[in-house]
C-alpha atoms as a PDB file:
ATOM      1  CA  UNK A   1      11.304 -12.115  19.314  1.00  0.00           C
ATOM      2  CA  UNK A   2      12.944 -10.894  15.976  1.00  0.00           C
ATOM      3  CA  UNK A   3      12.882 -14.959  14.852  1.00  0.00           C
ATOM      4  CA  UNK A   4       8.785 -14.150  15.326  1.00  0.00           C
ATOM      5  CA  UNK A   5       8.051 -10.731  13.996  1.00  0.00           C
ATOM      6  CA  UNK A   6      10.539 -11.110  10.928  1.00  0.00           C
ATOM      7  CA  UNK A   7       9.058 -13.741   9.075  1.00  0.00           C
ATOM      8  CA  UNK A   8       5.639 -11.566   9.090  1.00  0.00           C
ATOM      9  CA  UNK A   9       7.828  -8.416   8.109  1.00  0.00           C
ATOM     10  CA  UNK A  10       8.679 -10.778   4.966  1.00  0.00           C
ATOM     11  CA  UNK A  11       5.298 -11.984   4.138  1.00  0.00           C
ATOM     12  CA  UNK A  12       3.890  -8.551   4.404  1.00  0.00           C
ATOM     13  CA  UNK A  13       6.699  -7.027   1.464  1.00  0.00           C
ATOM     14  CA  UNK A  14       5.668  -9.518  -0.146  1.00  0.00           C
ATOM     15  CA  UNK A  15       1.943  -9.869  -0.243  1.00  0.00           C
ATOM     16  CA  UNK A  16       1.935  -5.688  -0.480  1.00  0.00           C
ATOM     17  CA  UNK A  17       4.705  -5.865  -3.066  1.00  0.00           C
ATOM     18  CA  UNK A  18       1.283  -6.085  -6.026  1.00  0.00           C
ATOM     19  CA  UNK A  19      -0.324  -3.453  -4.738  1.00  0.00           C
ATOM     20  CA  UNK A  20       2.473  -1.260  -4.950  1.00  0.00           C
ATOM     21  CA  UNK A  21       2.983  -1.351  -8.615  1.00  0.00           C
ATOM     22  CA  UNK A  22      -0.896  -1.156  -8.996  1.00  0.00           C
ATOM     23  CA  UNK A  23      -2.017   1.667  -6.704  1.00  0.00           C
ATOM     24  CA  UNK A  24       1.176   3.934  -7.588  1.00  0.00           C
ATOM     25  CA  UNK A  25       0.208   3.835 -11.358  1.00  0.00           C
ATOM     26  CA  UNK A  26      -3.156   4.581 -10.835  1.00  0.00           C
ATOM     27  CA  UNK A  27      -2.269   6.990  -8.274  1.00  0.00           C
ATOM     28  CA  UNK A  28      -0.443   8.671 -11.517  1.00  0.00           C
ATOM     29  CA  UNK A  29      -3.103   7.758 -13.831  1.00  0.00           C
ATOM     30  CA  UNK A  30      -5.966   9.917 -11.452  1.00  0.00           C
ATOM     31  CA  UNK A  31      -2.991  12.592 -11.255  1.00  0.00           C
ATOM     32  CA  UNK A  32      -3.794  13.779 -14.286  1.00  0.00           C
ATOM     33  CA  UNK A  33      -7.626  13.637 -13.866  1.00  0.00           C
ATOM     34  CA  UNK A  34      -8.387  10.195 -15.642  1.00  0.00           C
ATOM     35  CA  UNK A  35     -10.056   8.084 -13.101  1.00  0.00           C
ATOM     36  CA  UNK A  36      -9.428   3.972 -14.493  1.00  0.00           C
ATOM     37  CA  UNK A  37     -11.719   1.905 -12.838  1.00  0.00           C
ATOM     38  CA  UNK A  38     -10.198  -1.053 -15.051  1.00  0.00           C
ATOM     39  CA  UNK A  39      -7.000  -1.880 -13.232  1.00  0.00           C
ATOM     40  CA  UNK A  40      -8.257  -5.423 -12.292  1.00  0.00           C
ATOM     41  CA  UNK A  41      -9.176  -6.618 -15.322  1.00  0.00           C
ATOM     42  CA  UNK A  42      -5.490  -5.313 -16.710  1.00  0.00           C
ATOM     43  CA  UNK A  43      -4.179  -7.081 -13.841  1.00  0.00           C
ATOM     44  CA  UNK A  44      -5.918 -10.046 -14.967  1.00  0.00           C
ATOM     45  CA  UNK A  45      -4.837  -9.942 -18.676  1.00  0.00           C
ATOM     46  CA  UNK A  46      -0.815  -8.925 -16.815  1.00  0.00           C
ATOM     47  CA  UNK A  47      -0.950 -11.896 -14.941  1.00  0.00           C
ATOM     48  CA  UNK A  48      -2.200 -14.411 -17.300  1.00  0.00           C
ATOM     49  CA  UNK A  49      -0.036 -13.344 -20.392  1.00  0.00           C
ATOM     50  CA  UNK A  50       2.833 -13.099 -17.767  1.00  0.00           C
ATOM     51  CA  UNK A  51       2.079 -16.819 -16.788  1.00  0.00           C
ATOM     52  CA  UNK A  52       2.058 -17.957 -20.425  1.00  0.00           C
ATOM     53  CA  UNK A  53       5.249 -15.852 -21.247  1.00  0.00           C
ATOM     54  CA  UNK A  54       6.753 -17.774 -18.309  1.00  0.00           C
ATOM     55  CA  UNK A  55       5.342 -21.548 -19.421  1.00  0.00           C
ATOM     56  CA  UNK A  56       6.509 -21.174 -22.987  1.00  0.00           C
ATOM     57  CA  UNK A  57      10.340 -19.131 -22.723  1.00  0.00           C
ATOM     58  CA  UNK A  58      11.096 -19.526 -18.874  1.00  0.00           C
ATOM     59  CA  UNK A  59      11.947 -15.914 -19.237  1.00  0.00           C
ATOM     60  CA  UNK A  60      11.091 -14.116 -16.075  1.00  0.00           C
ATOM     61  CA  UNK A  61      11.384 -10.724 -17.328  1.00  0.00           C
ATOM     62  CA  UNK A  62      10.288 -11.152 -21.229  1.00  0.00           C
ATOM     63  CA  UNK A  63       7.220 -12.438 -19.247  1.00  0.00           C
ATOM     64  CA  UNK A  64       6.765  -8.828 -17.286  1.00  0.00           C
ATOM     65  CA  UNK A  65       7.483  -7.652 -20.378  1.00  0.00           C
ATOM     66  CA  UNK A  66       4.262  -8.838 -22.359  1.00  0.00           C
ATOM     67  CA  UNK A  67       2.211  -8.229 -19.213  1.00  0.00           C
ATOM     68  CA  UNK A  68       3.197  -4.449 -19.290  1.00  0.00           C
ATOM     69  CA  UNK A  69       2.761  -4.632 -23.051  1.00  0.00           C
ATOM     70  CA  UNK A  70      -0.919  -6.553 -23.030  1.00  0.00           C
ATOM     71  CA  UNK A  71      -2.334  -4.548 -20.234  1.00  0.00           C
ATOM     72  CA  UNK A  72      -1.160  -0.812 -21.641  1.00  0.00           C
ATOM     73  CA  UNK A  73      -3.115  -2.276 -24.783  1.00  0.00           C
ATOM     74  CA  UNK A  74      -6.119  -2.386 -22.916  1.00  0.00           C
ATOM     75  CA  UNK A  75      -5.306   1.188 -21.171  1.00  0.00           C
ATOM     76  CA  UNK A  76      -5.003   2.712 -24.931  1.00  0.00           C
ATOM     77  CA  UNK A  77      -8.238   1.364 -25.458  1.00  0.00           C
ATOM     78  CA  UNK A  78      -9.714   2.784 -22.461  1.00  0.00           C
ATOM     79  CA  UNK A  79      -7.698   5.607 -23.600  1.00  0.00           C
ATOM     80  CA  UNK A  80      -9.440   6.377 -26.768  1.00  0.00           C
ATOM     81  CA  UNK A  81     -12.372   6.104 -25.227  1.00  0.00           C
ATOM     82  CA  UNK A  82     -12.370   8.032 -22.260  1.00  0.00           C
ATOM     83  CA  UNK A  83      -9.947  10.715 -23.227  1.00  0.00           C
ATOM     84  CA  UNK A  84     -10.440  10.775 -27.317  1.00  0.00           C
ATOM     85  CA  UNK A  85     -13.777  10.173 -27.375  1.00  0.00           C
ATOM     86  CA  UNK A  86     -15.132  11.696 -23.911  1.00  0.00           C
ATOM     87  CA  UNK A  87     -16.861   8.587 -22.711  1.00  0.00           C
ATOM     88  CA  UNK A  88     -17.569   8.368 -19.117  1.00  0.00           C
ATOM     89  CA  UNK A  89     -14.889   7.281 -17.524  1.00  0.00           C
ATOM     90  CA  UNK A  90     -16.484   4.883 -14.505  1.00  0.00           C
ATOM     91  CA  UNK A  91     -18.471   3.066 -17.562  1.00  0.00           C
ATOM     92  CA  UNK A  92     -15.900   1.959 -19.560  1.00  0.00           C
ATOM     93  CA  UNK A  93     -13.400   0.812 -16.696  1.00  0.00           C
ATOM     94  CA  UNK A  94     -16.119  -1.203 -15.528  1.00  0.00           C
ATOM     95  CA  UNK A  95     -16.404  -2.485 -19.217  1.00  0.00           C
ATOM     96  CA  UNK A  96     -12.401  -2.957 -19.125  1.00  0.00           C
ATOM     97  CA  UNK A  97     -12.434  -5.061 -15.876  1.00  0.00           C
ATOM     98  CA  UNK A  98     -15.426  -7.471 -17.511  1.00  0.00           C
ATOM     99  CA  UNK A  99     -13.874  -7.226 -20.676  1.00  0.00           C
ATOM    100  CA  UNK A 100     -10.022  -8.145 -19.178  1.00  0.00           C
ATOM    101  CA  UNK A 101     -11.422 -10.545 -16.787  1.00  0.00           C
ATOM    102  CA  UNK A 102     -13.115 -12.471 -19.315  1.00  0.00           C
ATOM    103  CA  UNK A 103     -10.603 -12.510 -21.390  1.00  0.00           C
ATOM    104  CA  UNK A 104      -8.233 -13.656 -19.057  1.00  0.00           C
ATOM    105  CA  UNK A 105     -10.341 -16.648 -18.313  1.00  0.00           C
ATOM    106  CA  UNK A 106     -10.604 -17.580 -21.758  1.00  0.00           C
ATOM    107  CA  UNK A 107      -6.790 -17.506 -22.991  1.00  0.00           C
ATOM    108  CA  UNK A 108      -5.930 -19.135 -19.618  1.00  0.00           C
ATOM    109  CA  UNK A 109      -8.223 -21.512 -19.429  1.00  0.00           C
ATOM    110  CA  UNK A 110      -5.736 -24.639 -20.742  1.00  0.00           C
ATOM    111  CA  UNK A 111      -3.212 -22.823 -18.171  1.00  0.00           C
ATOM    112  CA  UNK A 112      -5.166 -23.703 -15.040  1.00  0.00           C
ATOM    113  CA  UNK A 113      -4.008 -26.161 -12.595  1.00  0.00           C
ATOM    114  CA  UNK A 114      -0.393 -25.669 -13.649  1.00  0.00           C
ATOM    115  CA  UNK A 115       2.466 -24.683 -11.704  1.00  0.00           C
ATOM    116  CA  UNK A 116       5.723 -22.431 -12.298  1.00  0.00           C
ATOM    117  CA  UNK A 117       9.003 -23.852 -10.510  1.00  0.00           C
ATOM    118  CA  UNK A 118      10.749 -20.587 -10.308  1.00  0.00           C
ATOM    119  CA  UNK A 119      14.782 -20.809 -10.061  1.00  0.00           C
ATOM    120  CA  UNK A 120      16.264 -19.212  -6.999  1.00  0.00           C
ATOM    121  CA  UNK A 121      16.940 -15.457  -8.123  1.00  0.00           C
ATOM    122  CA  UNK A 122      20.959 -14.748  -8.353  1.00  0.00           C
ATOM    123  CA  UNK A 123      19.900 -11.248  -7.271  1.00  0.00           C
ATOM    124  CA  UNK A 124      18.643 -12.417  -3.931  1.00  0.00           C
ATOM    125  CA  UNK A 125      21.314 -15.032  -3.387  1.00  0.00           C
ATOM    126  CA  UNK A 126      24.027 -11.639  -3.637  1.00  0.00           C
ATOM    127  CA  UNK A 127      21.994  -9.498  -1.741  1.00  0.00           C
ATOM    128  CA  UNK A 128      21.559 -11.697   0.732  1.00  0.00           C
ATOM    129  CA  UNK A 129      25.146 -11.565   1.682  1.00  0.00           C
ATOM    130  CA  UNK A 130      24.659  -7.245   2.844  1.00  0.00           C
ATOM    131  CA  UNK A 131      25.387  -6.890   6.005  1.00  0.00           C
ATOM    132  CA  UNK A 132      22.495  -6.275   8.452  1.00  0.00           C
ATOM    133  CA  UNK A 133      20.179  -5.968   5.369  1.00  0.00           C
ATOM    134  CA  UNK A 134      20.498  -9.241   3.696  1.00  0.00           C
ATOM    135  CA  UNK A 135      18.694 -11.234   6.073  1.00  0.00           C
ATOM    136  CA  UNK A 136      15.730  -9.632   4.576  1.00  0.00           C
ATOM    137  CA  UNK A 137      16.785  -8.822   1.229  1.00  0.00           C
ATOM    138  CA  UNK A 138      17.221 -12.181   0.072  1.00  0.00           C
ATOM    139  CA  UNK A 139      14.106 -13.662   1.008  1.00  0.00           C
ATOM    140  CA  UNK A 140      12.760 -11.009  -1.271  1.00  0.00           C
ATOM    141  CA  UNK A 141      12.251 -11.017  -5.174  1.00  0.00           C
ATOM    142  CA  UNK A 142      14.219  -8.420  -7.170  1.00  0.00           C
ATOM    143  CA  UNK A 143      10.316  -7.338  -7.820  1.00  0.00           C
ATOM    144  CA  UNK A 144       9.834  -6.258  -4.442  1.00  0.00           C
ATOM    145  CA  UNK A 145      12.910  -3.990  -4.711  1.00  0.00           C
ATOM    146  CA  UNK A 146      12.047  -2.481  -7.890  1.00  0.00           C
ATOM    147  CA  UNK A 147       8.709  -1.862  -6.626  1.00  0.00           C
ATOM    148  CA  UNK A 148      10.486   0.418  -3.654  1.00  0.00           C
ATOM    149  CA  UNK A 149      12.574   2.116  -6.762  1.00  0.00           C
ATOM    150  CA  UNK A 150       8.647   2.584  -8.389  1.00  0.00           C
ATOM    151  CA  UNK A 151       7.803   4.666  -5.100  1.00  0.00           C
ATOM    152  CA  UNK A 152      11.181   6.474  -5.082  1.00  0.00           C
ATOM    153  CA  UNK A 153      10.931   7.575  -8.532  1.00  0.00           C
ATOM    154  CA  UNK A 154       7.100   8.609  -8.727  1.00  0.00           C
ATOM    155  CA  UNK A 155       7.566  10.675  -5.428  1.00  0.00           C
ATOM    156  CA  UNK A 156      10.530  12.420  -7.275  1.00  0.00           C
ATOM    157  CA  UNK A 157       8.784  12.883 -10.321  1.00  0.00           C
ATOM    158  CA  UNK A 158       5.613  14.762  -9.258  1.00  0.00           C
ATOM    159  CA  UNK A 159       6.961  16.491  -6.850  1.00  0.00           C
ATOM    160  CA  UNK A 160      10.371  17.511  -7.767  1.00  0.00           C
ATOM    161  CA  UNK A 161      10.287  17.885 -11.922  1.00  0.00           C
ATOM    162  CA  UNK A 162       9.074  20.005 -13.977  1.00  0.00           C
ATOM    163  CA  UNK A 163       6.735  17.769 -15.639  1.00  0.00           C
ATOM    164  CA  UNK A 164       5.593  16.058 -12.218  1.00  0.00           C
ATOM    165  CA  UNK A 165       4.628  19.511 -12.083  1.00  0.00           C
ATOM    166  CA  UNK A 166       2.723  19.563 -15.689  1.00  0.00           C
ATOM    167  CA  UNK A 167       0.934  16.309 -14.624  1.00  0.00           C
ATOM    168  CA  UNK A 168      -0.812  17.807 -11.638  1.00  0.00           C
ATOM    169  CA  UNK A 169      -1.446  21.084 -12.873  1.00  0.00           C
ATOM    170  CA  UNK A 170      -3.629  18.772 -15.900  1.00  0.00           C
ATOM    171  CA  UNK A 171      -5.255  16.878 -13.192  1.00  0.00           C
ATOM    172  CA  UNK A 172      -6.380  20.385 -11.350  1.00  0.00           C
ATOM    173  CA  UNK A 173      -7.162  22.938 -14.523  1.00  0.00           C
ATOM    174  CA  UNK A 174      -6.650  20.820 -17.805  1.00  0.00           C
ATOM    175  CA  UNK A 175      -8.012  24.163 -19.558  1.00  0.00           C
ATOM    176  CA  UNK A 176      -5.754  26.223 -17.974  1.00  0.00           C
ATOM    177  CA  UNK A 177      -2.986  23.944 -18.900  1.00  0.00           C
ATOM    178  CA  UNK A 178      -3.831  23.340 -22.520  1.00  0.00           C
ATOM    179  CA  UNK A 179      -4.335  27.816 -22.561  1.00  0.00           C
ATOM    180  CA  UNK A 180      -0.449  27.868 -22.017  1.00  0.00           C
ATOM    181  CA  UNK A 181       0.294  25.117 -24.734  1.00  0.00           C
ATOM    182  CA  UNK A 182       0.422  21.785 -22.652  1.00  0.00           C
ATOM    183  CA  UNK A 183      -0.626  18.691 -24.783  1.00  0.00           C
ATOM    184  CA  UNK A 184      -3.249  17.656 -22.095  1.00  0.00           C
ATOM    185  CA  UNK A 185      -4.655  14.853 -24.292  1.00  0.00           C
ATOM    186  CA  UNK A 186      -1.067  13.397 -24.548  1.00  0.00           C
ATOM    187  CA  UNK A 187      -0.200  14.045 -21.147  1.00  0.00           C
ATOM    188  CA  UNK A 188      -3.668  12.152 -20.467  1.00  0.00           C
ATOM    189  CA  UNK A 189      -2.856   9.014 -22.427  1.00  0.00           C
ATOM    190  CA  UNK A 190       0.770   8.510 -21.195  1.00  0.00           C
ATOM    191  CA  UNK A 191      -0.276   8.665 -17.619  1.00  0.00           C
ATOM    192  CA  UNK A 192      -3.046   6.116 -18.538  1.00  0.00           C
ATOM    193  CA  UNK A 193      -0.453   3.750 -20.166  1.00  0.00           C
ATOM    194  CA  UNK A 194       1.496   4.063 -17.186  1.00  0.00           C
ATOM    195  CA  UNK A 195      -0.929   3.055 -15.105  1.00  0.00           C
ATOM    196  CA  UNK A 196      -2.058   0.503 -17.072  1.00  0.00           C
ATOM    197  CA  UNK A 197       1.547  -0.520 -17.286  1.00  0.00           C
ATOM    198  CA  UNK A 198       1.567  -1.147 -13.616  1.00  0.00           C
ATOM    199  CA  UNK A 199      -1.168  -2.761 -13.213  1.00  0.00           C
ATOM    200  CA  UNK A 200       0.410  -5.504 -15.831  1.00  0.00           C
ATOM    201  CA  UNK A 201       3.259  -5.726 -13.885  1.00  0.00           C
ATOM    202  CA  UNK A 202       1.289  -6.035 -10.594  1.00  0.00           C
ATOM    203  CA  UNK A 203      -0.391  -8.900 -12.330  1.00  0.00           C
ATOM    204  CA  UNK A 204       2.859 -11.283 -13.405  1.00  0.00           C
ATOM    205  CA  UNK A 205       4.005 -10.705 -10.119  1.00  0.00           C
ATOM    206  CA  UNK A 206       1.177 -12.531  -8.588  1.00  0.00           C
ATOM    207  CA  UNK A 207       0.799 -15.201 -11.138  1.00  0.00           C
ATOM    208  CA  UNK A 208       4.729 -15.919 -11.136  1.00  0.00           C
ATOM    209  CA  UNK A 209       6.262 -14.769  -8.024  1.00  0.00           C
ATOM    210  CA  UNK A 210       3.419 -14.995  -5.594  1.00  0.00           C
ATOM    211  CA  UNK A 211       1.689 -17.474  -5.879  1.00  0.00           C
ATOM    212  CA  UNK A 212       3.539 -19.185  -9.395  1.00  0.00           C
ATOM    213  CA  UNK A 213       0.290 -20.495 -10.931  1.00  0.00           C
ATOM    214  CA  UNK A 214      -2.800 -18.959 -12.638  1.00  0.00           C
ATOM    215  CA  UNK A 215      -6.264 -19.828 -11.716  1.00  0.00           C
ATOM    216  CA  UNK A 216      -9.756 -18.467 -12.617  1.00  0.00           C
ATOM    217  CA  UNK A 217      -9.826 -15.413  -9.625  1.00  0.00           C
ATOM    218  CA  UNK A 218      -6.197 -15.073  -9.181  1.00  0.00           C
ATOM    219  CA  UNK A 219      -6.255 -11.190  -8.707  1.00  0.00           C
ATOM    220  CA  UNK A 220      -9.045 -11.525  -5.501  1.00  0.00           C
ATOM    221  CA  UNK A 221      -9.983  -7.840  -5.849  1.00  0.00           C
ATOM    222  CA  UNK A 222      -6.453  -6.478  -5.625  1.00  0.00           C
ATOM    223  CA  UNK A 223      -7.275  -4.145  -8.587  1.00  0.00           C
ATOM    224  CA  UNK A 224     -10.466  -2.623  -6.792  1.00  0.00           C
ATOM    225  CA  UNK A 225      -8.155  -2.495  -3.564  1.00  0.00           C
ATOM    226  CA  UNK A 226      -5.353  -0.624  -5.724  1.00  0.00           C
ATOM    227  CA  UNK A 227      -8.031   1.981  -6.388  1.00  0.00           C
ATOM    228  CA  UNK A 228      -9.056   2.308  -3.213  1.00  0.00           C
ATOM    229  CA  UNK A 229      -5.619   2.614  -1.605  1.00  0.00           C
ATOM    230  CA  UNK A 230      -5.480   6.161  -3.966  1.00  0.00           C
ATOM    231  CA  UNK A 231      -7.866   7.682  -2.266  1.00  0.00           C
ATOM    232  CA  UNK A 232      -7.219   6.153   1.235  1.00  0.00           C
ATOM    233  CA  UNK A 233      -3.532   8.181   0.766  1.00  0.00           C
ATOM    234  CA  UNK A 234      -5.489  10.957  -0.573  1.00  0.00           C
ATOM    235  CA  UNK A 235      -3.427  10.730  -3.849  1.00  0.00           C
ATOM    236  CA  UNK A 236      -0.018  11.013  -1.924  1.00  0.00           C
ATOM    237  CA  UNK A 237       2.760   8.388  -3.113  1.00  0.00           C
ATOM    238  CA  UNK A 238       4.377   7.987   0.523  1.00  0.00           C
ATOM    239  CA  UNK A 239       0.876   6.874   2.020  1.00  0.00           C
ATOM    240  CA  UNK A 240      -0.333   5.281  -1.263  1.00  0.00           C
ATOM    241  CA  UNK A 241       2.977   3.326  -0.636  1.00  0.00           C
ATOM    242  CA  UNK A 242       2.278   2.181   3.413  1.00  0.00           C
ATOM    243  CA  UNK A 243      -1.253   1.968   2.344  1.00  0.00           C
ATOM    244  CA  UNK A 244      -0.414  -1.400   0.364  1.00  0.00           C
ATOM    245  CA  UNK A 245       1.437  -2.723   3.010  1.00  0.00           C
ATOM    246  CA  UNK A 246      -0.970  -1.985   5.503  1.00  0.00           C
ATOM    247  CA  UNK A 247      -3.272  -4.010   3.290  1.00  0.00           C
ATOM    248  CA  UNK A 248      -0.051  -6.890   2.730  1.00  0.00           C
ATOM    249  CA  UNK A 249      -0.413  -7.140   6.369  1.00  0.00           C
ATOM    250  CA  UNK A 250      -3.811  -7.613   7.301  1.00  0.00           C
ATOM    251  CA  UNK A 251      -3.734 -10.507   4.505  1.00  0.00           C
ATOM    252  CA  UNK A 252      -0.650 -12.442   5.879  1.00  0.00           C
ATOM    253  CA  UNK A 253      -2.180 -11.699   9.454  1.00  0.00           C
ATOM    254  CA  UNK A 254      -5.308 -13.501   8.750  1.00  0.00           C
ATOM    255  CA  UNK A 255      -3.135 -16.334   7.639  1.00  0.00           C
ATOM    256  CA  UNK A 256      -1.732 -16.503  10.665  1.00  0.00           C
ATOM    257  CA  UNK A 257      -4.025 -16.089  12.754  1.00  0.00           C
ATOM    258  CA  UNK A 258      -5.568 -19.259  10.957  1.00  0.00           C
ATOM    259  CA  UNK A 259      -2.760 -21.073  11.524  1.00  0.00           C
ATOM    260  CA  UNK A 260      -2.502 -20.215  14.994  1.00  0.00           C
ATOM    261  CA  UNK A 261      -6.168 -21.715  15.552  1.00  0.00           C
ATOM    262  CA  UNK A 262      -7.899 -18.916  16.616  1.00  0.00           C
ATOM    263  CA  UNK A 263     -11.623 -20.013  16.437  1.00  0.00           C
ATOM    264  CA  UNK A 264     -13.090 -17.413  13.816  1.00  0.00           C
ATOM    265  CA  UNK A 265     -14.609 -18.692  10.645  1.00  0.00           C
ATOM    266  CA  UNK A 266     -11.928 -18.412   7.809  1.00  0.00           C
ATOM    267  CA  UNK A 267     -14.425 -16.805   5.909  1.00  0.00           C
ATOM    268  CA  UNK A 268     -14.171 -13.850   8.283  1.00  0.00           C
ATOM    269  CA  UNK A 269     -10.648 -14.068   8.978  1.00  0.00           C
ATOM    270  CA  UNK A 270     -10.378 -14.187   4.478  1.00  0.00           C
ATOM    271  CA  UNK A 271     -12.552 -10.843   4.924  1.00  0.00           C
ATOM    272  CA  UNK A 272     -10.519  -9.283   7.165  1.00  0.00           C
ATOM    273  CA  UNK A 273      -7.599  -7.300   4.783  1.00  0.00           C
ATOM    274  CA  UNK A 274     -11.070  -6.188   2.949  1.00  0.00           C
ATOM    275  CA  UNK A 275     -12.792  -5.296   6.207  1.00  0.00           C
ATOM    276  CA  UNK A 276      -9.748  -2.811   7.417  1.00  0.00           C
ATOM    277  CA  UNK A 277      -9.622  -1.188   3.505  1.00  0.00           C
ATOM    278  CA  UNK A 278     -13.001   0.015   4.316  1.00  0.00           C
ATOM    279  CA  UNK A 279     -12.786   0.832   7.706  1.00  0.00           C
ATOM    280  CA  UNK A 280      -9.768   3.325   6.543  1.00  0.00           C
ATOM    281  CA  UNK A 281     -11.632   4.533   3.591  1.00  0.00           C
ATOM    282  CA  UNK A 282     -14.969   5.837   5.939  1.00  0.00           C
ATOM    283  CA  UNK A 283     -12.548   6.957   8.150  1.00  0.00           C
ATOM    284  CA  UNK A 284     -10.410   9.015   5.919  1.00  0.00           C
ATOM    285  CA  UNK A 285     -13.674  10.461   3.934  1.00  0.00           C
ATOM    286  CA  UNK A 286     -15.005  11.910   7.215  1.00  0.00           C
ATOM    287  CA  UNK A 287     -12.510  14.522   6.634  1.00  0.00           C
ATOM    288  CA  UNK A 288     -14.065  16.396   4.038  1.00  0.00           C
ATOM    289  CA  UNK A 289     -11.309  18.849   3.913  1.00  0.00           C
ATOM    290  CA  UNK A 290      -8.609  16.754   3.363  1.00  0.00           C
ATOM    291  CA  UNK A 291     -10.181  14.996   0.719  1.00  0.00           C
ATOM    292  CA  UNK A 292     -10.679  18.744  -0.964  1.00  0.00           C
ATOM    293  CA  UNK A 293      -7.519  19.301  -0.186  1.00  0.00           C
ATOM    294  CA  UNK A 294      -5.642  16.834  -2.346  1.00  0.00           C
ATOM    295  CA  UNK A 295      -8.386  15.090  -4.977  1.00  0.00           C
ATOM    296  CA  UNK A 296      -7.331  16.407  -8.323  1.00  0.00           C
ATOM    297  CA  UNK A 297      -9.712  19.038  -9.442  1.00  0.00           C
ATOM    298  CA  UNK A 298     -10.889  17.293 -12.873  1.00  0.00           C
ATOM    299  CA  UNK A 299     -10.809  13.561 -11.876  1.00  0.00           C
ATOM    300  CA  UNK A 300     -13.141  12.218 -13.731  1.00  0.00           C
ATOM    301  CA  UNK A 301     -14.015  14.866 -16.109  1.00  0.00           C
ATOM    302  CA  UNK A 302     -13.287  14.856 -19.752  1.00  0.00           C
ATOM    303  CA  UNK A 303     -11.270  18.132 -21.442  1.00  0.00           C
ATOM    304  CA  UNK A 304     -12.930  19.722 -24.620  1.00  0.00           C
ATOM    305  CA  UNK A 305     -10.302  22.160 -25.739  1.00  0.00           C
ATOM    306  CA  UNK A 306     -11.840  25.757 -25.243  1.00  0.00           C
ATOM    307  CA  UNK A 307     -14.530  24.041 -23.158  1.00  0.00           C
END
């Protein structure tokens, strides 16, 4: 039995582990009342720079690196925009994800069709050697862990620091914030760069660890799905957190559900992580209430000082 179910419990870390990174920075990012409705297309740019990084030093982490650096370049863009400038903030995250996507198409066009041979990680060999645990830990990238350290640390932030604290009280009553001298236009930007930050990272771990190659579509929707999974764990780290795993696992069951045979067309069975994201999402947004209870006040709204 545990030979069976383990080997899905694997597959499912891993094929959440992008989804993680993504939906907990923009989970910070709406914290603070900036909705970003451009994580894919920073994925995109994360994951292609991240595969170029990779092709040219065979540096693992100089390549997450540039593809936290290259997507929070496109988040202070969207930054100055949305928070400087007061542009509507749906518009120009749509704009981001056409504007990354294309991008990412362009500088990795020459890139396409080639493959990353990644060296077993050193990490993962030791770890692998814990008692109990390392059966699992070392079939896992160091990635995956940090991405469990991600969810650790933004649960203790926000909801046991001070300026966890200052973050939501921005996202709720940015005027009433800014009243008792909080910088919320500063606050605003370094929650976006954050966010945008994970959504880089999210994006090399696809393109190197996942699936080691970049292709034209590589991200499938995950950033869309990232932003989705906020408001499925109605902005809450600990379900934000199961909520990409939930999502892991309806991918890597369709998988093998196709390679068991069962007769359902594969574009269905391809469908099916989508399918159960939207299932969850009517079924959590029947409950008006809760939603009330946790959206952040001013998500989506700009701040005018003294407005």
């Amino acid at each position: 039995m545990m030979s069976q179910i383990l080997p899905i419990l694997i597959a499912t870390l891993i094929a959440g582990t992008p989804l993680v990174y993504a939906a907990l920075g923009e989970l910070v990012t709406e914290r603070s009342g900036v909705l970003n409705m451009g994580v894919e297309g920073m994925m995109v740019v994360g994951a292609v720079i991240a595969f170029i990084t990779m092709q040219t030093t065979g540096e693992l982490w100089l390549a997450v690196m540039t593809a936290m650096l290259a997507a929070m370049l496109l988040a202070f863009m969207f930054s100055v925009l949305v928070v400087s400038f007061r542009a509507h903030q749906v518009a120009v995250g749509l704009a981001m994800t056409i504007f990354g996507t294309s991008f990412g198409s362009f500088i990795g066009k020459s890139y396409v069709g080639m493959a990353i041979v990644m060296e077993p990680s050193t990490l993962s060999a030791l770890a692998s050697k814990i008692p109990l645990l390392g059966i699992v830990l070392g079939q896992l990238h160091p990635l995956v862990w940090l991405s469990w350290a991600l969810f650790a640390g933004v649960w203790f932030f926000l909801y046991r620091t001070r300026y966890g604290l200052i973050v939501r009280a921005v996202g709720e009553a940015p005027s009433s914030a800014h009243a008792i001298g909080y910088p919320v236009v500063l606050i605003r930007y370094l929650c976006t760069l954050f966010g945008g930050a994970m959504a880089g990272v999210a994006g090399a771990y696809i393109s190197i660890v996942y699936t080691s190659l970049w292709t034209e579509g590589l991200i499938a929707g995950r950033g869309w799905i990232a932003v989705a999974l906020v408001v499925f764990a109605t902005w809450r780290p600990g379900r934000c957190f199961l909520g990409a795993y939930l999502f892991g696992g309806a991918t890597i069951a369709q998988l093998f559900a196709q390679s068991a045979g069962i007769g359902l067309p594969s574009e269905l069975m391809s469908a099916l992580p989508y399918l159960v994201t939207i299932l969850v999402l009517v079924l959590i947004s029947r409950n008006a209430t809760l939603m009330r209870l946790n959206v952040p006040a001013s998500l989506g709204q700009p701040f005018v000082a003294g407005g």
